[in-house]
PDB file of N, CA and C in Angstrom:
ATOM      1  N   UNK A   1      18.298   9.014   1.449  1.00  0.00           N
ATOM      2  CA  UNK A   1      17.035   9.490   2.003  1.00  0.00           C
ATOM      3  C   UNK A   1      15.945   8.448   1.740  1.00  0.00           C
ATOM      4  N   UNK A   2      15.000   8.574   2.592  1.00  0.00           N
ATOM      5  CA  UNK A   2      13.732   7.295   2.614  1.00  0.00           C
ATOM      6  C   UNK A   2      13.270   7.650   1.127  1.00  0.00           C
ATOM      7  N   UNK A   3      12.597   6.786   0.701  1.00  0.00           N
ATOM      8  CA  UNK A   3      11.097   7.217  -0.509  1.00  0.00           C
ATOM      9  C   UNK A   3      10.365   8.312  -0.055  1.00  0.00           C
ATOM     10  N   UNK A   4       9.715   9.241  -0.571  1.00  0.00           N
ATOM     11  CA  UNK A   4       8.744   9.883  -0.298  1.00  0.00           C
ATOM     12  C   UNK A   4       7.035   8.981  -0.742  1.00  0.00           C
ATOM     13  N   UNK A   5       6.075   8.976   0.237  1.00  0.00           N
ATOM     14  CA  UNK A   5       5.259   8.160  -0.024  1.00  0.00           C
ATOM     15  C   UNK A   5       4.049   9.233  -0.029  1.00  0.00           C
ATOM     16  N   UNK A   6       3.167   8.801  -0.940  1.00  0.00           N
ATOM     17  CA  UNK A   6       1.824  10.086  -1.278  1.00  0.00           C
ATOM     18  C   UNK A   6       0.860   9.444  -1.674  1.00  0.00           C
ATOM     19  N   UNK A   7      -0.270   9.601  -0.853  1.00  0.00           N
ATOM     20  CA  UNK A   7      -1.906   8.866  -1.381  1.00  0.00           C
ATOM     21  C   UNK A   7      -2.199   9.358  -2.772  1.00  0.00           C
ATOM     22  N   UNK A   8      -2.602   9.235  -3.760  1.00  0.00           N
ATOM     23  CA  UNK A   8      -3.251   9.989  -5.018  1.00  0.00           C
ATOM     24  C   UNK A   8      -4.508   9.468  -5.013  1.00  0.00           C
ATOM     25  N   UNK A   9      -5.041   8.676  -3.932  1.00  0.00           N
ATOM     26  CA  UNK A   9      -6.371   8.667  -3.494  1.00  0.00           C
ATOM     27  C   UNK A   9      -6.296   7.250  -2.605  1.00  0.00           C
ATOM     28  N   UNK A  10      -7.369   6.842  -1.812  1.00  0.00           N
ATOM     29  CA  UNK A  10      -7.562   6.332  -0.672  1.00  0.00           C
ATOM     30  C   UNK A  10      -6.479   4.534  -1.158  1.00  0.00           C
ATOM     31  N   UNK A  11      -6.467   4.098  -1.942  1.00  0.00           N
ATOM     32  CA  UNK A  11      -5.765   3.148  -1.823  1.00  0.00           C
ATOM     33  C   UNK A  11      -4.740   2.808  -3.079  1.00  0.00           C
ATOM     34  N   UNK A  12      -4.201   4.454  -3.206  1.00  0.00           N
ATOM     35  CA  UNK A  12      -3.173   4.120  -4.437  1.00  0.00           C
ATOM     36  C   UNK A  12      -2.184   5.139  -3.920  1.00  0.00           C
ATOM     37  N   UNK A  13      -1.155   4.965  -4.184  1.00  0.00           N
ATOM     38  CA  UNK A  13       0.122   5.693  -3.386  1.00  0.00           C
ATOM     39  C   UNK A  13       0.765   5.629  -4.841  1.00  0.00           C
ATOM     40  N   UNK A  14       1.835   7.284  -4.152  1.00  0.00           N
ATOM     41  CA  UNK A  14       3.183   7.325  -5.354  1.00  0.00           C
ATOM     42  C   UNK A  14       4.510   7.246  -4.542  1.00  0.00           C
ATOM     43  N   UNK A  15       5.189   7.069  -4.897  1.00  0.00           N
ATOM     44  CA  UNK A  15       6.459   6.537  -4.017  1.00  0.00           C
ATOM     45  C   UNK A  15       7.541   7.249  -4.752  1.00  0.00           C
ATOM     46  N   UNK A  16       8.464   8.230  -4.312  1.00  0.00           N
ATOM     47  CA  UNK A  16       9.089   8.960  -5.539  1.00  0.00           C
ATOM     48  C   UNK A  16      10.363   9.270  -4.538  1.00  0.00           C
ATOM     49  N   UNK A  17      12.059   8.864  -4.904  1.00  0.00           N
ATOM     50  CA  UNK A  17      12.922   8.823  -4.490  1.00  0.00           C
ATOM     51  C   UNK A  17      14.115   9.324  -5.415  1.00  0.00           C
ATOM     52  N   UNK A  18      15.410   9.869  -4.937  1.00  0.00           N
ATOM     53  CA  UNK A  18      16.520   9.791  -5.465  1.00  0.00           C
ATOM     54  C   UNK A  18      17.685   8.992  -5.577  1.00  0.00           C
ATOM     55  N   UNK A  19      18.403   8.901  -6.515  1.00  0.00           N
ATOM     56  CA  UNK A  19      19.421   8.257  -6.696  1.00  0.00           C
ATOM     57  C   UNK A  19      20.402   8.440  -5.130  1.00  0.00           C
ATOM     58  N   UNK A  20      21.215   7.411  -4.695  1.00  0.00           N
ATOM     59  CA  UNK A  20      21.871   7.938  -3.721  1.00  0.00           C
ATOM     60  C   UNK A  20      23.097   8.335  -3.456  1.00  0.00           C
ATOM     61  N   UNK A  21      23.684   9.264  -2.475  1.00  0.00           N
ATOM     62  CA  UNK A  21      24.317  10.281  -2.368  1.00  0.00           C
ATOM     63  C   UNK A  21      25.766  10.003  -3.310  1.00  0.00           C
ATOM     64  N   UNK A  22      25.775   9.340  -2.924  1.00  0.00           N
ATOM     65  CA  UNK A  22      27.691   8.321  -3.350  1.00  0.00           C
ATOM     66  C   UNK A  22      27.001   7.323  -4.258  1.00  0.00           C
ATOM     67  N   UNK A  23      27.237   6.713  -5.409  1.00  0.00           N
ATOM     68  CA  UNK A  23      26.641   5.708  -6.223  1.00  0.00           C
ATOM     69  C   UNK A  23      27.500   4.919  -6.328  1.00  0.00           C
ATOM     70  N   UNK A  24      28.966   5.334  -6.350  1.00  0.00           N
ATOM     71  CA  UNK A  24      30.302   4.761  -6.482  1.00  0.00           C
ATOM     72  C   UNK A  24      30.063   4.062  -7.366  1.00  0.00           C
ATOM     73  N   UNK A  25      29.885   4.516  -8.676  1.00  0.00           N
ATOM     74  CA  UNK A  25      29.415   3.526  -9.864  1.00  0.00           C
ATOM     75  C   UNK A  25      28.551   4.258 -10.391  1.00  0.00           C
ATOM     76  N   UNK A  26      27.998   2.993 -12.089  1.00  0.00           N
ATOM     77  CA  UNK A  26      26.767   3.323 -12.506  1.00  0.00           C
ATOM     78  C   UNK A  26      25.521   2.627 -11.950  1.00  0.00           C
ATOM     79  N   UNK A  27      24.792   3.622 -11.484  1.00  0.00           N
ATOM     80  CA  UNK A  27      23.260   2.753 -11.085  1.00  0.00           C
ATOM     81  C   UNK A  27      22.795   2.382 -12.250  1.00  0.00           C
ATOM     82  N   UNK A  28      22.174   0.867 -11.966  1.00  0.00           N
ATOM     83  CA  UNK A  28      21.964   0.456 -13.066  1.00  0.00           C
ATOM     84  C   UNK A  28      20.320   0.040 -13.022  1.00  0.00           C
ATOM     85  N   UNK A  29      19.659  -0.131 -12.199  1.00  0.00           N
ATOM     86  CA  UNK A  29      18.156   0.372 -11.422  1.00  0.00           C
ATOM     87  C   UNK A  29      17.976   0.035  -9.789  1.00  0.00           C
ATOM     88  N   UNK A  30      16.679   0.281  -9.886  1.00  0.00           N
ATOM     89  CA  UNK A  30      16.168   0.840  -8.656  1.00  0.00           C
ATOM     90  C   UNK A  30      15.108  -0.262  -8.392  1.00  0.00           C
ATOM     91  N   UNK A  31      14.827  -0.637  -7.071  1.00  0.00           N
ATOM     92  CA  UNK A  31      14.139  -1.523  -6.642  1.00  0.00           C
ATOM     93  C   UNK A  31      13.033  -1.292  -5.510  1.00  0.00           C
ATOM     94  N   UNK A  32      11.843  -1.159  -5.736  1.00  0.00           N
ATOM     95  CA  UNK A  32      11.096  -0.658  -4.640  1.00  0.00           C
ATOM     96  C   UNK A  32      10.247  -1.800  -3.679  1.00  0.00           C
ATOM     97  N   UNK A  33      10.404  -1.707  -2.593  1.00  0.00           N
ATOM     98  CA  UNK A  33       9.877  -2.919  -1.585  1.00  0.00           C
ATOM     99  C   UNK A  33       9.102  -2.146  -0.639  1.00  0.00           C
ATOM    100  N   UNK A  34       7.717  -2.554  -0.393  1.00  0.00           N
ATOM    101  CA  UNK A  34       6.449  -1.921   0.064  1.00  0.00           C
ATOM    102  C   UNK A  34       6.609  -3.497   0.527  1.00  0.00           C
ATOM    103  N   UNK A  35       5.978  -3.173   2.059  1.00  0.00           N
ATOM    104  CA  UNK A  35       5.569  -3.983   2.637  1.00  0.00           C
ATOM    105  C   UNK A  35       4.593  -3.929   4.116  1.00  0.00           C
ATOM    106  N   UNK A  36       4.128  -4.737   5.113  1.00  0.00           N
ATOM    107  CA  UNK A  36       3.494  -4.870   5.888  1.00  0.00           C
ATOM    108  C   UNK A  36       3.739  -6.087   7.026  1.00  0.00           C
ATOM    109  N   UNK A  37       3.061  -6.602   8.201  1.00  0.00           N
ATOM    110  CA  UNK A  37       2.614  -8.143   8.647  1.00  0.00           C
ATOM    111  C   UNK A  37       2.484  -8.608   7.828  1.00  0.00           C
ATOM    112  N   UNK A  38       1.885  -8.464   6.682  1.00  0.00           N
ATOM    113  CA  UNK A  38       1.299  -9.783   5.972  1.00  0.00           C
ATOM    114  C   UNK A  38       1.451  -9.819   4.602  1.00  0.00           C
ATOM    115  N   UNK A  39       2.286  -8.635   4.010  1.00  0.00           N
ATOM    116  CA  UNK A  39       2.535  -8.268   2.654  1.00  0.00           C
ATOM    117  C   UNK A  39       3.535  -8.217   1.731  1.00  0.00           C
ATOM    118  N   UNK A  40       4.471  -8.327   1.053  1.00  0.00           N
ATOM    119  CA  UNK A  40       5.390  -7.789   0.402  1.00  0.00           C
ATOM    120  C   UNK A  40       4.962  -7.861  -0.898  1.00  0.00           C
ATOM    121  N   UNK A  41       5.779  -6.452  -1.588  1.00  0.00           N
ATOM    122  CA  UNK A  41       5.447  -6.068  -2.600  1.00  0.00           C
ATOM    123  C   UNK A  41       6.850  -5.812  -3.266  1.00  0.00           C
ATOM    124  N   UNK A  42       6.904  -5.929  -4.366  1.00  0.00           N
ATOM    125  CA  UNK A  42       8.188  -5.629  -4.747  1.00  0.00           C
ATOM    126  C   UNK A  42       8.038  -5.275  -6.378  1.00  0.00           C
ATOM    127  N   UNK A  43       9.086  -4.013  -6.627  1.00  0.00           N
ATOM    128  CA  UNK A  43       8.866  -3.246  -8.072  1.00  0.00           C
ATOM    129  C   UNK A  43      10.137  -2.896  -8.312  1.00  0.00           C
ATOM    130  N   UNK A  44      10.309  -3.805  -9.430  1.00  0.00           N
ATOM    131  CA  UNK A  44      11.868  -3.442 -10.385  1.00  0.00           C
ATOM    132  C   UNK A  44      11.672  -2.130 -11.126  1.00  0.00           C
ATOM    133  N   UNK A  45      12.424  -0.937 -10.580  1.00  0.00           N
ATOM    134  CA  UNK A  45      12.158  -0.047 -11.882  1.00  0.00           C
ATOM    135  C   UNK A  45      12.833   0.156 -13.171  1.00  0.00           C
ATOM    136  N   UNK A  46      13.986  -0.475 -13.265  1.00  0.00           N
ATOM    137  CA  UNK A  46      15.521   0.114 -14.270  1.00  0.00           C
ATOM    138  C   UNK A  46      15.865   1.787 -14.004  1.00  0.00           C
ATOM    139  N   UNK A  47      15.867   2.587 -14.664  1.00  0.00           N
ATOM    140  CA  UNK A  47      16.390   3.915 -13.811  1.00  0.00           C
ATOM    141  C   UNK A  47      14.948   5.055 -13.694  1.00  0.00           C
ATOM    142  N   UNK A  48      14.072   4.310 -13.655  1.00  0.00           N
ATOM    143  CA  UNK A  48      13.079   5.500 -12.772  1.00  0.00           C
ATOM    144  C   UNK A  48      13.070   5.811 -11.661  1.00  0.00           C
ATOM    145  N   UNK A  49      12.286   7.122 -11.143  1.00  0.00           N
ATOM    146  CA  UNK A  49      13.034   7.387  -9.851  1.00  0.00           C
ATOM    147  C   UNK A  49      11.217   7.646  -8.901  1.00  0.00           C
ATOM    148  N   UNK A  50      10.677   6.629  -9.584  1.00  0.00           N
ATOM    149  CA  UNK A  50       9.280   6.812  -8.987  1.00  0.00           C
ATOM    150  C   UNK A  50       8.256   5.647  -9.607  1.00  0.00           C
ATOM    151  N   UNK A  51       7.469   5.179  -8.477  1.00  0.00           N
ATOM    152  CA  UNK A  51       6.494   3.987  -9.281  1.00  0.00           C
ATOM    153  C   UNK A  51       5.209   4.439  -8.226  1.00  0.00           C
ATOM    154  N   UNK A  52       4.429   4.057  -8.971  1.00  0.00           N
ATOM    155  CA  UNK A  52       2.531   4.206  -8.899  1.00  0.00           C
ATOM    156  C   UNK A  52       2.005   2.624  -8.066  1.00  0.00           C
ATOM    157  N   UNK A  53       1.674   2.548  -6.908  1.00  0.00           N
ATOM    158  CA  UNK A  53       1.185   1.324  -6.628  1.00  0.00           C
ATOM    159  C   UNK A  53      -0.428   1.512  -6.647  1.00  0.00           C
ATOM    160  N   UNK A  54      -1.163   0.709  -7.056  1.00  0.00           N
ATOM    161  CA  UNK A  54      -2.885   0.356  -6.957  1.00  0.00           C
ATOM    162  C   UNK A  54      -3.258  -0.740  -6.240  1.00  0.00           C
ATOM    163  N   UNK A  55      -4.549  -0.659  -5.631  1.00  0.00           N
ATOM    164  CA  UNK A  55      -5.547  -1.398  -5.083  1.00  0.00           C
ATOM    165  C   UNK A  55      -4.859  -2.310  -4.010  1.00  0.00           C
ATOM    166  N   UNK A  56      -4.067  -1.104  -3.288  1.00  0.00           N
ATOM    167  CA  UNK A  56      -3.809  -1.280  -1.866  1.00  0.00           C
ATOM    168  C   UNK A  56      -4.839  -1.546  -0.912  1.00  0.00           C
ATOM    169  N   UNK A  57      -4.818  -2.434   0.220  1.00  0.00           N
ATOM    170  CA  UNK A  57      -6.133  -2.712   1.126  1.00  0.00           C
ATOM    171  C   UNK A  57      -5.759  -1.108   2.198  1.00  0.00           C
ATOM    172  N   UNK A  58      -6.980  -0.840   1.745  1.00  0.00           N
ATOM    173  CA  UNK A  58      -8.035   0.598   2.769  1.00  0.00           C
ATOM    174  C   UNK A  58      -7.235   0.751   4.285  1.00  0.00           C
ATOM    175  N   UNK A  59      -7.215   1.921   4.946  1.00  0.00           N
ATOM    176  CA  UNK A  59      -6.773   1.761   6.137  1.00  0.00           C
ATOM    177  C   UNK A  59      -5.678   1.023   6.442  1.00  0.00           C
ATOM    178  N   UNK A  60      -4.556   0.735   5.988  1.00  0.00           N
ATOM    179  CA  UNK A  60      -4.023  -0.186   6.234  1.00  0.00           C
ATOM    180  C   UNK A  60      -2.553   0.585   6.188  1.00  0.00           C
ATOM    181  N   UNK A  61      -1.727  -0.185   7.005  1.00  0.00           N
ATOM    182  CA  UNK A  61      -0.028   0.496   7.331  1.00  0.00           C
ATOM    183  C   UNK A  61       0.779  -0.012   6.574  1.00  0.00           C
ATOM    184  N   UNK A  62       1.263   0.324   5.657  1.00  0.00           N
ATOM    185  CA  UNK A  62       2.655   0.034   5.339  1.00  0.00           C
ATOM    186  C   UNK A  62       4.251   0.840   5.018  1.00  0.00           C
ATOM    187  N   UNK A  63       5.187   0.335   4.986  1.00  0.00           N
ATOM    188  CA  UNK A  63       6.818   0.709   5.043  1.00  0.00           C
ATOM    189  C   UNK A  63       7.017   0.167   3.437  1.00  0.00           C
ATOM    190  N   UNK A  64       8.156   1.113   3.050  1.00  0.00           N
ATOM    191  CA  UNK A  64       8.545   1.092   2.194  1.00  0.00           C
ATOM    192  C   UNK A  64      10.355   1.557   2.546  1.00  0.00           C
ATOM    193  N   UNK A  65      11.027   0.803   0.948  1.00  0.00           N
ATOM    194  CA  UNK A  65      12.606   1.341   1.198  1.00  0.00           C
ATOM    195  C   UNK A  65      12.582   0.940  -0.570  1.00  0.00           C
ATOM    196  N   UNK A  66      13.576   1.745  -0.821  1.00  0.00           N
ATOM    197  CA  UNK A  66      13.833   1.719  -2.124  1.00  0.00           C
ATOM    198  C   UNK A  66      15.978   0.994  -1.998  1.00  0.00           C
ATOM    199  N   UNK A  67      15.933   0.325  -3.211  1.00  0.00           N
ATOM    200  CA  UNK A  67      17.540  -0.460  -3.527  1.00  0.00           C
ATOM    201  C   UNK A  67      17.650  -0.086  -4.774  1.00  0.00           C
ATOM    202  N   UNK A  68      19.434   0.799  -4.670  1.00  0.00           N
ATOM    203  CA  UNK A  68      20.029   0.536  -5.798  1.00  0.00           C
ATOM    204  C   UNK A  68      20.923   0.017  -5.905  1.00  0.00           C
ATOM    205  N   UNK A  69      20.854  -0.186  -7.149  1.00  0.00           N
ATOM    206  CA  UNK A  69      22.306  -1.568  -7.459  1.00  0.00           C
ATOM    207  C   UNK A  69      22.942  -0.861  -8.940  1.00  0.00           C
ATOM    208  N   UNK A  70      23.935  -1.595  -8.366  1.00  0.00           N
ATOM    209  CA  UNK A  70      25.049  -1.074  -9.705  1.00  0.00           C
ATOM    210  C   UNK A  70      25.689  -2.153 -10.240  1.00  0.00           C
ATOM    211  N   UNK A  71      27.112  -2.314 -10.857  1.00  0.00           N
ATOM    212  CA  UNK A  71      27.311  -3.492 -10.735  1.00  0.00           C
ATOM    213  C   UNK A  71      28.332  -4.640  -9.884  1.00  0.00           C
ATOM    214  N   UNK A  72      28.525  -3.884  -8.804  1.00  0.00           N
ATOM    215  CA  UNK A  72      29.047  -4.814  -7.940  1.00  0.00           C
ATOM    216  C   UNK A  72      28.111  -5.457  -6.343  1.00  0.00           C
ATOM    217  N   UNK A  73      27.086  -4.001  -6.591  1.00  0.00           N
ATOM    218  CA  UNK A  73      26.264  -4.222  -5.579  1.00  0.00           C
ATOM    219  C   UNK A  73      25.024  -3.185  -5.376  1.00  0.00           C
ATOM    220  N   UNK A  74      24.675  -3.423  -4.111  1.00  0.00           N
ATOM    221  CA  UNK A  74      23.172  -2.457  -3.497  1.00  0.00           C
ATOM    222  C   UNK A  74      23.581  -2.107  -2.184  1.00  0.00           C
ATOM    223  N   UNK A  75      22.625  -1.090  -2.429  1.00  0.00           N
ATOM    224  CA  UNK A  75      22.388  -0.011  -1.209  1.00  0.00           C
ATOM    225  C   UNK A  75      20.679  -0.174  -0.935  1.00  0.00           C
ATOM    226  N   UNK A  76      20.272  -0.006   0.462  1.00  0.00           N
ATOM    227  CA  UNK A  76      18.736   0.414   0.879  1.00  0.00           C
ATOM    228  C   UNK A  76      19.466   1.541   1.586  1.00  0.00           C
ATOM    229  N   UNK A  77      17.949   2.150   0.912  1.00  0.00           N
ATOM    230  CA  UNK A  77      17.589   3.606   1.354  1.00  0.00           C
ATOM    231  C   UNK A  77      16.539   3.617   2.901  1.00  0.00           C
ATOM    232  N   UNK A  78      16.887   4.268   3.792  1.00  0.00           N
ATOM    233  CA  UNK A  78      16.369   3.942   5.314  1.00  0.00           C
ATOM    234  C   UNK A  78      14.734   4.007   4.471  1.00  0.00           C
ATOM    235  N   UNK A  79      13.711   3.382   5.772  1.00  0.00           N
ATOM    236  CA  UNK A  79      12.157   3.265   5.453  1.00  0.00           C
ATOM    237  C   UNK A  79      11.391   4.054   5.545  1.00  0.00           C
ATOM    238  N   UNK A  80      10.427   4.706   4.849  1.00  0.00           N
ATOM    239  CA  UNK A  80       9.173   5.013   4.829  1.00  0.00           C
ATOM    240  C   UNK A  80       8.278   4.335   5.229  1.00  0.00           C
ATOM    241  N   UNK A  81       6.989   5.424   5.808  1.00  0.00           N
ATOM    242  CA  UNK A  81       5.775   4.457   6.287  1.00  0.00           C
ATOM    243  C   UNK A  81       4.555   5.545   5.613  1.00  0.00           C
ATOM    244  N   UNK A  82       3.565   4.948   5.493  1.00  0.00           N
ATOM    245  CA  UNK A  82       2.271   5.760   5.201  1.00  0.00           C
ATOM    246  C   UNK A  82       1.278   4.580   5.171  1.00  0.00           C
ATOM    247  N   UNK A  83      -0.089   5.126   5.705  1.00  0.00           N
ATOM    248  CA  UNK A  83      -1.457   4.063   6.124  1.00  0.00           C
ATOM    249  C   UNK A  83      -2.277   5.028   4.964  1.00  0.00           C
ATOM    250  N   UNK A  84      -2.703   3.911   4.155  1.00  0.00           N
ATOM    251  CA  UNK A  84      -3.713   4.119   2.988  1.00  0.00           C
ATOM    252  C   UNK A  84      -4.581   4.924   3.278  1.00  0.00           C
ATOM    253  N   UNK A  85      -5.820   5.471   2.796  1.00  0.00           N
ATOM    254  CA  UNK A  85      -6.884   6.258   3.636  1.00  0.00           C
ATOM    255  C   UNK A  85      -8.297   5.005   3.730  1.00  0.00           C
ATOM    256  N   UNK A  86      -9.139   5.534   4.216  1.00  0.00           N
ATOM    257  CA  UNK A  86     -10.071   4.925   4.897  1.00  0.00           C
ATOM    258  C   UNK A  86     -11.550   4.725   3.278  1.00  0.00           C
ATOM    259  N   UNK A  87     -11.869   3.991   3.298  1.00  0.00           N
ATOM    260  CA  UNK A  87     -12.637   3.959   2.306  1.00  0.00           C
ATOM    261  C   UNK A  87     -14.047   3.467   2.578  1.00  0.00           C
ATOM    262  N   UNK A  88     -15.160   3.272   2.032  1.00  0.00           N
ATOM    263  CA  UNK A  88     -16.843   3.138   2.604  1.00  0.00           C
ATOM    264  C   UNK A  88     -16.442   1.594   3.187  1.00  0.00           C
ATOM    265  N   UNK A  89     -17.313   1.053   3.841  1.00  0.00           N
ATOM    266  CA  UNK A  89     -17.036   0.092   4.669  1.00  0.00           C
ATOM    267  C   UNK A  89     -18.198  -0.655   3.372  1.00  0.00           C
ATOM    268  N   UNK A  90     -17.376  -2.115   3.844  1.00  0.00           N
ATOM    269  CA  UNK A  90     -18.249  -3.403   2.415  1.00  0.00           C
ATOM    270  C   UNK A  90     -18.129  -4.386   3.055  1.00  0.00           C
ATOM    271  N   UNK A  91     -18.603  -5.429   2.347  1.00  0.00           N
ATOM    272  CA  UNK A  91     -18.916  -7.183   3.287  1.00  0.00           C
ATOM    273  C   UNK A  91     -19.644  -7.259   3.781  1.00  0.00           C
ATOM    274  N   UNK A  92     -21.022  -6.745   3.497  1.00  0.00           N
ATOM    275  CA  UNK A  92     -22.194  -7.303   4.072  1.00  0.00           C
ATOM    276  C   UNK A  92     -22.109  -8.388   3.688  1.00  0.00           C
ATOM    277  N   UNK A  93     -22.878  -9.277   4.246  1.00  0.00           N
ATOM    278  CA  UNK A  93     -23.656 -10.279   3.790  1.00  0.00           C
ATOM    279  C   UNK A  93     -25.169  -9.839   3.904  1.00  0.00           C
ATOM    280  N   UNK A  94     -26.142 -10.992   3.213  1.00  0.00           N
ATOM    281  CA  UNK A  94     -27.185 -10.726   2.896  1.00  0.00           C
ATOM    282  C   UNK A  94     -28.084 -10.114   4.067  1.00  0.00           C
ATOM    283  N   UNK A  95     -29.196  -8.867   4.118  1.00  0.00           N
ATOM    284  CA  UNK A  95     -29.774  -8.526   5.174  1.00  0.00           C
ATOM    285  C   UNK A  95     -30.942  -9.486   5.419  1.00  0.00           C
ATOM    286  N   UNK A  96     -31.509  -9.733   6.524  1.00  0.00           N
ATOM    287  CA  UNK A  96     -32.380 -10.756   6.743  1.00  0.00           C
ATOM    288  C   UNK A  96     -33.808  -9.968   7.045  1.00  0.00           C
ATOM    289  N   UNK A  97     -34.620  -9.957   6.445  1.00  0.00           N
ATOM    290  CA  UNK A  97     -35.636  -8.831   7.260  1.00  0.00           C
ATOM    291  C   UNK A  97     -37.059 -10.218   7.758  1.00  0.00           C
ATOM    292  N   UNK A  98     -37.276 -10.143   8.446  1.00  0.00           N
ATOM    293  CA  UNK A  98     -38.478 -11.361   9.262  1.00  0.00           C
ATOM    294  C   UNK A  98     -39.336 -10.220   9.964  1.00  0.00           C
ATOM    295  N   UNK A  99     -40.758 -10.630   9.274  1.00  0.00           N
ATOM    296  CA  UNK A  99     -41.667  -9.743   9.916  1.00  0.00           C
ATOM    297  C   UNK A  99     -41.991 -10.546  11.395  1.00  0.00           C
ATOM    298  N   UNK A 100     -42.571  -9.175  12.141  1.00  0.00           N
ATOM    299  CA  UNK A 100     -42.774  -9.763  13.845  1.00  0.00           C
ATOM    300  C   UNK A 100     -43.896  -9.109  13.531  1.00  0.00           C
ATOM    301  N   UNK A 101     -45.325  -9.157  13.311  1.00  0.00           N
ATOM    302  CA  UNK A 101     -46.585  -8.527  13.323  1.00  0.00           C
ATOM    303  C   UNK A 101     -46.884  -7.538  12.554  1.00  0.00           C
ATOM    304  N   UNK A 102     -47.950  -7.223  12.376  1.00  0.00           N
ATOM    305  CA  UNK A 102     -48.762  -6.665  11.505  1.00  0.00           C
ATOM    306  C   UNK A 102     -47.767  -5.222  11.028  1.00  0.00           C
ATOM    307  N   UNK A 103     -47.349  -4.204  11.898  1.00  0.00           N
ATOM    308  CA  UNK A 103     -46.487  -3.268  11.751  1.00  0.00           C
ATOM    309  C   UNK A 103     -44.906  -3.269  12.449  1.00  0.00           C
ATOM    310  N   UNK A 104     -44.547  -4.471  12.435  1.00  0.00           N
ATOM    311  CA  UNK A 104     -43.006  -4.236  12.426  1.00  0.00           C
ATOM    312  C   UNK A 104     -42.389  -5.508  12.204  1.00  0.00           C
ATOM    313  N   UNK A 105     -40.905  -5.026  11.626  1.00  0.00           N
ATOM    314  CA  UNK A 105     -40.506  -6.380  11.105  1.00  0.00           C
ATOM    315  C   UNK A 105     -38.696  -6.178  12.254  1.00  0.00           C
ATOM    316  N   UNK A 106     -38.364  -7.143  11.586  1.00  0.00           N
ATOM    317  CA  UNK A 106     -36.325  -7.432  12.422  1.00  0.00           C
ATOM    318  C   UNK A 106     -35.877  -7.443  11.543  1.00  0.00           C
ATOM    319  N   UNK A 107     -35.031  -6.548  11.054  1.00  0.00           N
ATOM    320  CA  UNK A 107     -33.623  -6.706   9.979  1.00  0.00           C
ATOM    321  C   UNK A 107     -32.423  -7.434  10.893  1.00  0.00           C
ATOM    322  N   UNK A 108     -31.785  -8.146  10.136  1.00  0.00           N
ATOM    323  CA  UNK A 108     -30.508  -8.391  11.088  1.00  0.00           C
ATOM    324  C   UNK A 108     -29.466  -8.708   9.467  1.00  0.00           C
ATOM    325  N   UNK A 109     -27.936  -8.682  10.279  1.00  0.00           N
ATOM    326  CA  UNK A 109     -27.231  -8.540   9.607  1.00  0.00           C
ATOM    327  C   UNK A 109     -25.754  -8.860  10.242  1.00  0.00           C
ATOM    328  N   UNK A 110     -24.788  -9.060   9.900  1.00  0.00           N
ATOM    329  CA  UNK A 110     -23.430  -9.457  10.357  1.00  0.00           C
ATOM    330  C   UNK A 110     -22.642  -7.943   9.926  1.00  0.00           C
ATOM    331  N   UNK A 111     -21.967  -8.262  10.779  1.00  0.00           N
ATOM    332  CA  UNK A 111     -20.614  -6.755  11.140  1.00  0.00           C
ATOM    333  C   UNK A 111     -19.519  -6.780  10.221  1.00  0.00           C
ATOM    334  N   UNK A 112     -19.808  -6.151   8.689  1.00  0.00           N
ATOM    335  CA  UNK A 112     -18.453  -6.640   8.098  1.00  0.00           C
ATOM    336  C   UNK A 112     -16.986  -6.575   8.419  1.00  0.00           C
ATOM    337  N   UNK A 113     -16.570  -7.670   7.700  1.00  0.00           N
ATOM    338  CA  UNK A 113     -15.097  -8.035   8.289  1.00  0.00           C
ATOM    339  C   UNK A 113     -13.995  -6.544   7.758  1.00  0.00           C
ATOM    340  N   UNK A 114     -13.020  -6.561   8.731  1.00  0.00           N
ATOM    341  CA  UNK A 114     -12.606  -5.707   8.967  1.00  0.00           C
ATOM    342  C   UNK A 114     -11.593  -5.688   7.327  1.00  0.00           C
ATOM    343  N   UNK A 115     -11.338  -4.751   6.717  1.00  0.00           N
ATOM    344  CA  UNK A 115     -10.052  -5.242   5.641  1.00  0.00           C
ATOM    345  C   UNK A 115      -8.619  -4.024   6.037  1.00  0.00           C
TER     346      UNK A 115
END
C-alpha cells in the first residue's frame, strides 16, 4: 500500500506506512523518498513505520513511496501525492512611497515571487 501522507500544518507533513504484505524475510528498514520537478528528499528510517518532514515549500506538490529492504533486497510501495497548504504570501521587496503633491503620494512595489 502507498504511504499515507498528512499536513500537521501548512508545510510539515507525516508520512505513516506498513511493513509489506509478503516480506519474504527480515525487514531490516524502511526508506522514505518524497519528491517533486525539482526535489528529492530521502529518509532512512531502520524499522519505523513513520517519519515527520519540516519546512516544506508552501503550496507546493509532491509524491512520495516508501522501500523496504531486507537482506537480499527491496520492494517500493506504489506513490503517494499531497500539495502542502498555502501559507501568507512573502518577498516583498522594499515599498517605494514618492510623494506627487501636497496630498498624495505613489507607493509602488514588486509582485512577490511565487514559492
Amino acid at each position: 500500500a502507498p504511504p499515507t501522507l498528512t499536513l500537521t500544518d501548512p508545510t510539515t507533513l507525516l508520512a505513516e506506512w506498513s511493513p509489506p504484505s509478503s516480506p519474504n524475510g527480515i525487514i531490516l528498514a524502511f526508506r522514505i523518498t518524497l519528491f517533486n520537478d525539482t526535489l528529492t528528499l530521502i529518509f532512512d528510517r531502520e524499522l519505523e513505520t513513520s517519519a515527520t518532514v519540516a519546512n516544506l515549500r508552501p503550496f507546493t506538490f509532491y509524491e512520495a513511496f516508501v522501500t523496504a529492504n531486507n537482506s537480499v533486497g527491496s520492494v517500493d510501495s506504489p506513490t503517494a501525492n499531497i500539495t502542502t497548504g498555502e501559507t501568507a504570501p512573502s518577498g516583498f521587496d522594499q515599498v517605494v512611497i514618492a510623494a506627487r503633491g501636497p496630498r498624495h503620494i505613489l507607493l509602488s512595489w514588486d509582485v512577490p515571487a511565487a514559492t
